[in-house]
PDB file of N, CA and C in Angstrom:
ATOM      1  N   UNK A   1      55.173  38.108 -45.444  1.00  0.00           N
ATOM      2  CA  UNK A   1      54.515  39.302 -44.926  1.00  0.00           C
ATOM      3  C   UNK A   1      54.828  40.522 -45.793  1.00  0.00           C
ATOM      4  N   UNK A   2      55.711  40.685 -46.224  1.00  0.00           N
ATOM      5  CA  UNK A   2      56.730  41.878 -47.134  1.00  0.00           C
ATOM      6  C   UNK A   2      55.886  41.829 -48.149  1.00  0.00           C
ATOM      7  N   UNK A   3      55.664  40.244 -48.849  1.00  0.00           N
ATOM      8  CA  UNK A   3      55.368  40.621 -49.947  1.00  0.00           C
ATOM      9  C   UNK A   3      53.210  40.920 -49.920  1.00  0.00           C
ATOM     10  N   UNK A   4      53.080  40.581 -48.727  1.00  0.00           N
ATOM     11  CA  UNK A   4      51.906  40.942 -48.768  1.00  0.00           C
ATOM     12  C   UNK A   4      51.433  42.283 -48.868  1.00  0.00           C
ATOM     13  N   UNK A   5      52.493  42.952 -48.382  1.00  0.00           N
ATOM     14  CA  UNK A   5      52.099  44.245 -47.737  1.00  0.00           C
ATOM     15  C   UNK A   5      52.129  45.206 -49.449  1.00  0.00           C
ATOM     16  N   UNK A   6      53.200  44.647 -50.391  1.00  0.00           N
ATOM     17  CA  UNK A   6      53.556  45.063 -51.862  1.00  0.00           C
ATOM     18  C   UNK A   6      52.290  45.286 -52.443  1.00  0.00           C
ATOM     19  N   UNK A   7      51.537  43.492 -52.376  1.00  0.00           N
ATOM     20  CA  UNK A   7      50.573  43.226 -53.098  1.00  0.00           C
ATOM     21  C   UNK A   7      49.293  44.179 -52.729  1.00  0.00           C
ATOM     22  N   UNK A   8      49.713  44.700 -51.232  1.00  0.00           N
ATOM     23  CA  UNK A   8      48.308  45.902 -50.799  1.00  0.00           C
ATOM     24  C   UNK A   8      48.561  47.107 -51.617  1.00  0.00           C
ATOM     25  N   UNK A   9      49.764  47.525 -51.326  1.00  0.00           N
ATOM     26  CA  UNK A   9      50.237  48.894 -51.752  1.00  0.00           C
ATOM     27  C   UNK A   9      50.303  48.996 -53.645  1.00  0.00           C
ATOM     28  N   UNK A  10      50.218  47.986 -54.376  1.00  0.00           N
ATOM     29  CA  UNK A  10      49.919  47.861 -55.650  1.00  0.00           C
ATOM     30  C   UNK A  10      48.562  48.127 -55.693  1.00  0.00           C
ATOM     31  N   UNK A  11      47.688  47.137 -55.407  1.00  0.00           N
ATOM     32  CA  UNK A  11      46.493  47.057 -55.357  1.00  0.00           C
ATOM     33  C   UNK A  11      45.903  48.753 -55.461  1.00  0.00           C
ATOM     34  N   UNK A  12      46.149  49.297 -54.333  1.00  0.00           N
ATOM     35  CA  UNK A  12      45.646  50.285 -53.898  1.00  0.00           C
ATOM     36  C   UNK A  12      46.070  51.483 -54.873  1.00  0.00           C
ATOM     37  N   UNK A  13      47.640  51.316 -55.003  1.00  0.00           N
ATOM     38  CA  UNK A  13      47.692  52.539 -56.375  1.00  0.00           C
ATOM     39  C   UNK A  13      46.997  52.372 -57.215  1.00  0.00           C
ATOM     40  N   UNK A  14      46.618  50.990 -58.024  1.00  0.00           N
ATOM     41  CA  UNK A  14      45.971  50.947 -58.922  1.00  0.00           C
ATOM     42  C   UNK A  14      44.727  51.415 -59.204  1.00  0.00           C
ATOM     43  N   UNK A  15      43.825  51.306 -57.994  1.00  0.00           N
ATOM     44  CA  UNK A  15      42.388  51.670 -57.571  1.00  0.00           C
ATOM     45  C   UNK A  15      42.432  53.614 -57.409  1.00  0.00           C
ATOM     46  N   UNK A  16      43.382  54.037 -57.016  1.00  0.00           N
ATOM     47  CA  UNK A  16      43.594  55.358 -56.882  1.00  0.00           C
ATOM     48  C   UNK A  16      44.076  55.811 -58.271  1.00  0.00           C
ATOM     49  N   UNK A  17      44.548  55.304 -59.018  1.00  0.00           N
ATOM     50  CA  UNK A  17      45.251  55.521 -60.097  1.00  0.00           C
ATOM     51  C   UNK A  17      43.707  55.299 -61.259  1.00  0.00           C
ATOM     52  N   UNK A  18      43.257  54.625 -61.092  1.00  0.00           N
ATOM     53  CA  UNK A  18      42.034  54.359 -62.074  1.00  0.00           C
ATOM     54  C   UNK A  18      40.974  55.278 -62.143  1.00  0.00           C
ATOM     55  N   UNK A  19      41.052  55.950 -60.050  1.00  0.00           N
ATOM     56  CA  UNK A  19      39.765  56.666 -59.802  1.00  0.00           C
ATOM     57  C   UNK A  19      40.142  58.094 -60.620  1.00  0.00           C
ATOM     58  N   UNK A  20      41.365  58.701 -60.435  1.00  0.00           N
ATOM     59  CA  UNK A  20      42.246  59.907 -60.858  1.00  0.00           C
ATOM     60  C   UNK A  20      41.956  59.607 -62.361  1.00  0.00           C
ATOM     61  N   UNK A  21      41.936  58.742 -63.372  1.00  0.00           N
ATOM     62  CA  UNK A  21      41.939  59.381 -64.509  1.00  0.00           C
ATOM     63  C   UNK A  21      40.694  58.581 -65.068  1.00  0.00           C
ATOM     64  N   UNK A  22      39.149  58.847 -63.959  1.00  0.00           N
ATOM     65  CA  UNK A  22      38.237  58.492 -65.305  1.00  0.00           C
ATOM     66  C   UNK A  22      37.430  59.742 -65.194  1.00  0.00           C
ATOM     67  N   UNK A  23      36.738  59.859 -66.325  1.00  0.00           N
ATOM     68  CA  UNK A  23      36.665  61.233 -66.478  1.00  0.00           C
ATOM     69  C   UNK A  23      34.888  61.279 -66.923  1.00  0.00           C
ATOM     70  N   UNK A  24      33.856  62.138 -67.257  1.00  0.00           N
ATOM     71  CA  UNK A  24      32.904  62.095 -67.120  1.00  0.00           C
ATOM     72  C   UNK A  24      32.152  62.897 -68.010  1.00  0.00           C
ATOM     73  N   UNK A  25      31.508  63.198 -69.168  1.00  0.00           N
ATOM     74  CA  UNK A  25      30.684  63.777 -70.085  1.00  0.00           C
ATOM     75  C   UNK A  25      29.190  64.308 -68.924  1.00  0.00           C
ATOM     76  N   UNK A  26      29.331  65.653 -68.889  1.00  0.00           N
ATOM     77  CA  UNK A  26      28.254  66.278 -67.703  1.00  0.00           C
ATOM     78  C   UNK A  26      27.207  66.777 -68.905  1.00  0.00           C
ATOM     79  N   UNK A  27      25.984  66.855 -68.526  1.00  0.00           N
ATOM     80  CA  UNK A  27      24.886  67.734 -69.454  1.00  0.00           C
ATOM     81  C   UNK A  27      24.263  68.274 -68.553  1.00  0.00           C
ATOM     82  N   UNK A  28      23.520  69.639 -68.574  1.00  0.00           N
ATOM     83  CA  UNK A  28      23.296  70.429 -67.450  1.00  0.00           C
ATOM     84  C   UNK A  28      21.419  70.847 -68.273  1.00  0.00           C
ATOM     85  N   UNK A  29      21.058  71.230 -67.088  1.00  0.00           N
ATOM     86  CA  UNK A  29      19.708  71.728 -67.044  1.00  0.00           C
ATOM     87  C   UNK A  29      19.290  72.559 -67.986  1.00  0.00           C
ATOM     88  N   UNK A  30      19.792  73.370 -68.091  1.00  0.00           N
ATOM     89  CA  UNK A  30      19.451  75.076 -68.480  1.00  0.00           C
ATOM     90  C   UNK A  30      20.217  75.161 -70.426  1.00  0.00           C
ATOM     91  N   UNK A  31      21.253  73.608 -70.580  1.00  0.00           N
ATOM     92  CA  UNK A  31      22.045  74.025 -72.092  1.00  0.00           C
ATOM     93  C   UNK A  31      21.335  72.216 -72.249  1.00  0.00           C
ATOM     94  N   UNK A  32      22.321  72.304 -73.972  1.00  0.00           N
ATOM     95  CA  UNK A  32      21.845  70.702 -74.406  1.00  0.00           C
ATOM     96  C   UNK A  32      23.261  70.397 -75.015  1.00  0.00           C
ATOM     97  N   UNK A  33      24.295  71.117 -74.605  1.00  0.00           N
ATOM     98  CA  UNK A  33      25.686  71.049 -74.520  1.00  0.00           C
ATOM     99  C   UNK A  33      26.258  69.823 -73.633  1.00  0.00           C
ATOM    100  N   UNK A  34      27.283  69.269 -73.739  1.00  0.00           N
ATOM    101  CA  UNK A  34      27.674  68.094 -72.915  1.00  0.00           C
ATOM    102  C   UNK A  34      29.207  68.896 -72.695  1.00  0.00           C
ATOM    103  N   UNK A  35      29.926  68.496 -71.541  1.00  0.00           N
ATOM    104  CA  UNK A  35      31.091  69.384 -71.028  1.00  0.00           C
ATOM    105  C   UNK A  35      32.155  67.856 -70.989  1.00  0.00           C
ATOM    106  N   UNK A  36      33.011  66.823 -71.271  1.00  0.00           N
ATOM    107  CA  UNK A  36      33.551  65.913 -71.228  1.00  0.00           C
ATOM    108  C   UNK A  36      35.085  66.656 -70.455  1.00  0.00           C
ATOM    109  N   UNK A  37      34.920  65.891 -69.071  1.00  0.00           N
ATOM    110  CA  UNK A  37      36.194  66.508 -68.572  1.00  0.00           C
ATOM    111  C   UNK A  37      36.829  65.695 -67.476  1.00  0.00           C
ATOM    112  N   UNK A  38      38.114  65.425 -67.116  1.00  0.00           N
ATOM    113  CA  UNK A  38      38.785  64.482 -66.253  1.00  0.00           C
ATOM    114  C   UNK A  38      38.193  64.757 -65.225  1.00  0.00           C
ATOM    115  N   UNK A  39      38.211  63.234 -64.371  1.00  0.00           N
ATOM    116  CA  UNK A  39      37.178  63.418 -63.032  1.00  0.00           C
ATOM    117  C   UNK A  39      35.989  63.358 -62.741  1.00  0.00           C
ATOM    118  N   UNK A  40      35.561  63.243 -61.540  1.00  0.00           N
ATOM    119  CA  UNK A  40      34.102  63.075 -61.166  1.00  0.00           C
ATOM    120  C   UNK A  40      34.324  63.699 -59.533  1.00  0.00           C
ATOM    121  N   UNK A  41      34.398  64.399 -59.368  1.00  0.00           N
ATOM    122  CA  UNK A  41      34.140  65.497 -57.911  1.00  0.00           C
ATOM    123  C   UNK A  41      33.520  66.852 -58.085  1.00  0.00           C
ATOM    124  N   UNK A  42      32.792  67.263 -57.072  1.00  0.00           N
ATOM    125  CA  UNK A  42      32.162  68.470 -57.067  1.00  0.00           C
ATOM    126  C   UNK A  42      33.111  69.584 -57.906  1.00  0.00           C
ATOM    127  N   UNK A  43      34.441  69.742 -57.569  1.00  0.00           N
ATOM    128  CA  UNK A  43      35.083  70.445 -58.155  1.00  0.00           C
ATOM    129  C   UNK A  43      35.389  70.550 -59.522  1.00  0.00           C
ATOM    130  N   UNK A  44      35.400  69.346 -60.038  1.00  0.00           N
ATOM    131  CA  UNK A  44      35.181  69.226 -61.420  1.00  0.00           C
ATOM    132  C   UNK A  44      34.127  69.464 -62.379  1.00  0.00           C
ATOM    133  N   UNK A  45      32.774  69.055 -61.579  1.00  0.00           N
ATOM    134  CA  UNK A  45      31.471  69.063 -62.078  1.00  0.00           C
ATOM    135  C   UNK A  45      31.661  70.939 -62.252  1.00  0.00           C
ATOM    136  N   UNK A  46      31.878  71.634 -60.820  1.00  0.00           N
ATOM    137  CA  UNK A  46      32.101  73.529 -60.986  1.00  0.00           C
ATOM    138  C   UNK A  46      32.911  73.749 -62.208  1.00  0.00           C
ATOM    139  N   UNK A  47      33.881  72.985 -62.763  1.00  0.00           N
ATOM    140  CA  UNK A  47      34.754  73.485 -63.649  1.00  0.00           C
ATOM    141  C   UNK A  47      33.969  72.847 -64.854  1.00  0.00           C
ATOM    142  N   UNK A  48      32.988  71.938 -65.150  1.00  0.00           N
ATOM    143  CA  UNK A  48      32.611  71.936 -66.784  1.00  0.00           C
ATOM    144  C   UNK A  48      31.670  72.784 -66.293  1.00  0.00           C
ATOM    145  N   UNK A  49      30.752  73.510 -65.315  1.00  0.00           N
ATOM    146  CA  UNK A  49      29.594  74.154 -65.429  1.00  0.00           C
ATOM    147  C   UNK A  49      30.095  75.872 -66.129  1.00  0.00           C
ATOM    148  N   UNK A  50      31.585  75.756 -65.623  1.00  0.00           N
ATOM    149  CA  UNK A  50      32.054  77.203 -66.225  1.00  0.00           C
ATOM    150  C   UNK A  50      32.377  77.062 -67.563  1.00  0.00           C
ATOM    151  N   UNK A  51      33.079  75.937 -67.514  1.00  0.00           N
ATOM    152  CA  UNK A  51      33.270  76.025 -69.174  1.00  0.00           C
ATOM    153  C   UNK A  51      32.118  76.185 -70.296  1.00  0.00           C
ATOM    154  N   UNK A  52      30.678  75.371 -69.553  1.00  0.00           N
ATOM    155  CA  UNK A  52      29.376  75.566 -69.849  1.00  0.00           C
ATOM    156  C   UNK A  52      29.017  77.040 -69.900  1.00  0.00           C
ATOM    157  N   UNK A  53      28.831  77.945 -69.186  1.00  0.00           N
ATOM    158  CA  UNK A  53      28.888  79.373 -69.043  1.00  0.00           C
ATOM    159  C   UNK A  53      29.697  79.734 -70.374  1.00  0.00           C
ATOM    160  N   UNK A  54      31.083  79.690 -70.431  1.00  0.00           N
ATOM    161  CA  UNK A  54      31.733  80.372 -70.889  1.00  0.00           C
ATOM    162  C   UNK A  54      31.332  80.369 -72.749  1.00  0.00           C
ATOM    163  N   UNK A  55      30.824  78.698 -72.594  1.00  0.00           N
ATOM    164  CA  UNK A  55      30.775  78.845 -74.363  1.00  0.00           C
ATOM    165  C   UNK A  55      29.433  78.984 -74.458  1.00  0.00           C
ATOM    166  N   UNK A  56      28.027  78.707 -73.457  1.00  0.00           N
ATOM    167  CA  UNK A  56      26.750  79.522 -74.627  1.00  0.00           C
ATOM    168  C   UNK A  56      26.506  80.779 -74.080  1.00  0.00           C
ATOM    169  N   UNK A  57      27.243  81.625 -72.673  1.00  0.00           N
ATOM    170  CA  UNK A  57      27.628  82.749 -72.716  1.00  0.00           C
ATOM    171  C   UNK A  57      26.438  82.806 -71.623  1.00  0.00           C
ATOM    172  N   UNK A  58      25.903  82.265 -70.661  1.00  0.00           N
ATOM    173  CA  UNK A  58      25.138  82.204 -69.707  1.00  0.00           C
ATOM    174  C   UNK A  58      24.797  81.044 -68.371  1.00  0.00           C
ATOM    175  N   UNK A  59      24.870  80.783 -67.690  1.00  0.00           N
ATOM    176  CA  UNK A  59      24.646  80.160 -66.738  1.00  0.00           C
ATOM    177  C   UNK A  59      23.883  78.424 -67.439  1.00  0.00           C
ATOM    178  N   UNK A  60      24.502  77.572 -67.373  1.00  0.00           N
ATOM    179  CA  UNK A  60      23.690  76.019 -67.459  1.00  0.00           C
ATOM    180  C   UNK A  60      22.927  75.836 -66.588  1.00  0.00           C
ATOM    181  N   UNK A  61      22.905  76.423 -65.407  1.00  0.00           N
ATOM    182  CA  UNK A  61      22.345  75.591 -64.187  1.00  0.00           C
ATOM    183  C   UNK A  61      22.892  73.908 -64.009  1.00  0.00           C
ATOM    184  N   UNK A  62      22.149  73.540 -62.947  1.00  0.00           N
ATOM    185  CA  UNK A  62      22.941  72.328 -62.075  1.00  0.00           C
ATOM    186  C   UNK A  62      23.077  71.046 -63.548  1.00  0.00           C
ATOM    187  N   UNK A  63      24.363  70.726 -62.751  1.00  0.00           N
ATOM    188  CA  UNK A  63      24.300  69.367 -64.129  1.00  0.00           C
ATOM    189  C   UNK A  63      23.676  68.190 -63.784  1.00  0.00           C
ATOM    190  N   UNK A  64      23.077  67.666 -64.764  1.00  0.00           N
ATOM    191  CA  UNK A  64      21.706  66.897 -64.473  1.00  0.00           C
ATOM    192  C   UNK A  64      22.198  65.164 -65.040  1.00  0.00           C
ATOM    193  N   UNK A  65      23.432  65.199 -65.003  1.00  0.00           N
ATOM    194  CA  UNK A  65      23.952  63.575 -65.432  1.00  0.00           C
ATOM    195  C   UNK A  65      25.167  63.704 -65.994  1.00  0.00           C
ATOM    196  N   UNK A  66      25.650  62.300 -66.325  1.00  0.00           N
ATOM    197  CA  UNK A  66      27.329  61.637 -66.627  1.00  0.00           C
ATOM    198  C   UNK A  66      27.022  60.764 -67.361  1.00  0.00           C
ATOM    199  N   UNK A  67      27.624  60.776 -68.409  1.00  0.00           N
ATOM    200  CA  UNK A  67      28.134  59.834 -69.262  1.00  0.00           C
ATOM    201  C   UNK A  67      29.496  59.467 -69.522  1.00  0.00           C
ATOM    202  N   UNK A  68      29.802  58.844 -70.233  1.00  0.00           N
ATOM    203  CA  UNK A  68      30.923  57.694 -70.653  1.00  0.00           C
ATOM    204  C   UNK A  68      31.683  57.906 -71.711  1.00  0.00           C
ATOM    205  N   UNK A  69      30.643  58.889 -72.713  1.00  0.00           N
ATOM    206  CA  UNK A  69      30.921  59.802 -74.041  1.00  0.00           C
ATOM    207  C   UNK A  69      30.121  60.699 -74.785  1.00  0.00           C
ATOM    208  N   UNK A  70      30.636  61.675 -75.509  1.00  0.00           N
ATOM    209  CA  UNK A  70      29.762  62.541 -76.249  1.00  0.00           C
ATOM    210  C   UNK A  70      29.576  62.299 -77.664  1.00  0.00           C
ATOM    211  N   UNK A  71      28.624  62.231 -78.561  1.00  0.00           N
ATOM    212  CA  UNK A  71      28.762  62.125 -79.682  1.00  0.00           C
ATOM    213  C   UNK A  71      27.668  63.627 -80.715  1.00  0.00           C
ATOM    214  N   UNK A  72      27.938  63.994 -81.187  1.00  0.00           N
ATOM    215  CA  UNK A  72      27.472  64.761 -81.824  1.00  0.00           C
ATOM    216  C   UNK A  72      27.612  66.578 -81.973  1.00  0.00           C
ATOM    217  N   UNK A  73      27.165  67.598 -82.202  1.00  0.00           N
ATOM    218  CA  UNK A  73      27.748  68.916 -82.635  1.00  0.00           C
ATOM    219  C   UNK A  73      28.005  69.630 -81.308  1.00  0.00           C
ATOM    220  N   UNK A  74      27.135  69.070 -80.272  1.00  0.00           N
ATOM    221  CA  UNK A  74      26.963  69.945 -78.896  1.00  0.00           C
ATOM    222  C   UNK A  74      27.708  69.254 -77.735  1.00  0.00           C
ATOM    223  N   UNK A  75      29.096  68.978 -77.922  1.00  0.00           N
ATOM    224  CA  UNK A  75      30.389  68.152 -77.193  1.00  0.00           C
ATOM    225  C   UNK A  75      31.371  68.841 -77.458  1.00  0.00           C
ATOM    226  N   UNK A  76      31.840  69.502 -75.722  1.00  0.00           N
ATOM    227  CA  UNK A  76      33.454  69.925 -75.760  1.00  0.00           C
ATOM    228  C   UNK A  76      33.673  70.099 -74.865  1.00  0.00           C
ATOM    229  N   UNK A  77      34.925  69.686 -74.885  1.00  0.00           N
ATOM    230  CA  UNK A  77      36.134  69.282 -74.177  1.00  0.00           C
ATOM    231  C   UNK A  77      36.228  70.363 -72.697  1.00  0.00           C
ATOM    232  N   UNK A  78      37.459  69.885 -71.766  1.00  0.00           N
ATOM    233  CA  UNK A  78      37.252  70.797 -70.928  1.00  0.00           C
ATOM    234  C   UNK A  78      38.349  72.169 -70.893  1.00  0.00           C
ATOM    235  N   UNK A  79      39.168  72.053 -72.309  1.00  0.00           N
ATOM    236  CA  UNK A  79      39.377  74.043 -72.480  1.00  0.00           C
ATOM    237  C   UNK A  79      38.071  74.820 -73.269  1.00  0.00           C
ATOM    238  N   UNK A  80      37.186  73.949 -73.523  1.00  0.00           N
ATOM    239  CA  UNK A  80      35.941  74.830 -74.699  1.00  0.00           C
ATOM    240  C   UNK A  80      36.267  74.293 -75.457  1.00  0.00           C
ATOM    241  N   UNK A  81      36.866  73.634 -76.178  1.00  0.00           N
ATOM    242  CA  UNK A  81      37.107  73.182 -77.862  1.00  0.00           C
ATOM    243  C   UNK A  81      36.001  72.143 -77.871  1.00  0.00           C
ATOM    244  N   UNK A  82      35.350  72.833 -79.377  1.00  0.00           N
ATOM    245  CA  UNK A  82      34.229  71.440 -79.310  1.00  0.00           C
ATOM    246  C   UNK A  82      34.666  70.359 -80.331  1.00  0.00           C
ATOM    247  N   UNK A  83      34.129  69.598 -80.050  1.00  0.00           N
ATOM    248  CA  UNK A  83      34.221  67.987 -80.461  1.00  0.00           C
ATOM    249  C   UNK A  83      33.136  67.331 -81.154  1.00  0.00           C
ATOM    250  N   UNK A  84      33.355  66.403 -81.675  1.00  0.00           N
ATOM    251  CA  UNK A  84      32.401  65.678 -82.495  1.00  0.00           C
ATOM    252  C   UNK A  84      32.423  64.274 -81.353  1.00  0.00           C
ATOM    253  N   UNK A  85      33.373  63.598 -81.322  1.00  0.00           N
ATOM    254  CA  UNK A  85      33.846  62.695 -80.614  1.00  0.00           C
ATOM    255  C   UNK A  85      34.476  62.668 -79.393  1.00  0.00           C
ATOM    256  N   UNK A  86      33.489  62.142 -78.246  1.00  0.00           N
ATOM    257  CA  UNK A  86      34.673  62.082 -77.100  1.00  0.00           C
ATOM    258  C   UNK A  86      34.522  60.873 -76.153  1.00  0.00           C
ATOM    259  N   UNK A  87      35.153  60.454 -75.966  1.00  0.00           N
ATOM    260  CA  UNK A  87      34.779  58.980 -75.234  1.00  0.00           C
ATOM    261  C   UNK A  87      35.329  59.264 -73.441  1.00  0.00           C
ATOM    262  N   UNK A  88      35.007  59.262 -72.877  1.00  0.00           N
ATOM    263  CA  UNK A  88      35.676  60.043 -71.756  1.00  0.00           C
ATOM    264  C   UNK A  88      36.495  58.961 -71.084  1.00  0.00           C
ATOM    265  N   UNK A  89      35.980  57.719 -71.199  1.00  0.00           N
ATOM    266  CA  UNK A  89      36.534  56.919 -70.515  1.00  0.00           C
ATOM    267  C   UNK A  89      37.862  55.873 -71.160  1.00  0.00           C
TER     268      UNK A  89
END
């Protein structure tokens, strides 16, 4: 029974532990910028839309998808640093 209960409580960090660090490349309506940043919750999606704001210096509007990675001149990270390469996952 003990050790069943291990094999739950592993299980389950792991699944919580996997959900916590995958992370998500957002592209928004209004830019053609991609925002690559830890997470996938509303709160996160608000935090690349600012970082979006902050670097073409105006509002993106709603983000319109997720990806897996960014490749090319219009990819960065989630302090603003842009990237060539980002694989989010």
């Amino acid at each position: 029974m003990l050790l069943n209960i291990r094999i739950i409580v592993a299980l389950l960090g792991t699944v919580l532990l996997t959900q916590q660090l995958s992370a998500k490349c957002y592209s928004f309506r209004e830019s053609d910028i991609k925002v690559c940043i830890n997470g996938d919750t509303n709160e996160v999606r608000k935090k690349a839309s600012a970082v979006c704001k902050k670097t073409i210096g105006k509002d993106c509007g709603p983000t319109t998808g997720a990806s897996a990675s960014c490749n090319g001149t219009k990819c960065y990270d989630e302090s603003g640093s842009k990237r060539f390469i980002i694989k989010a996952n």
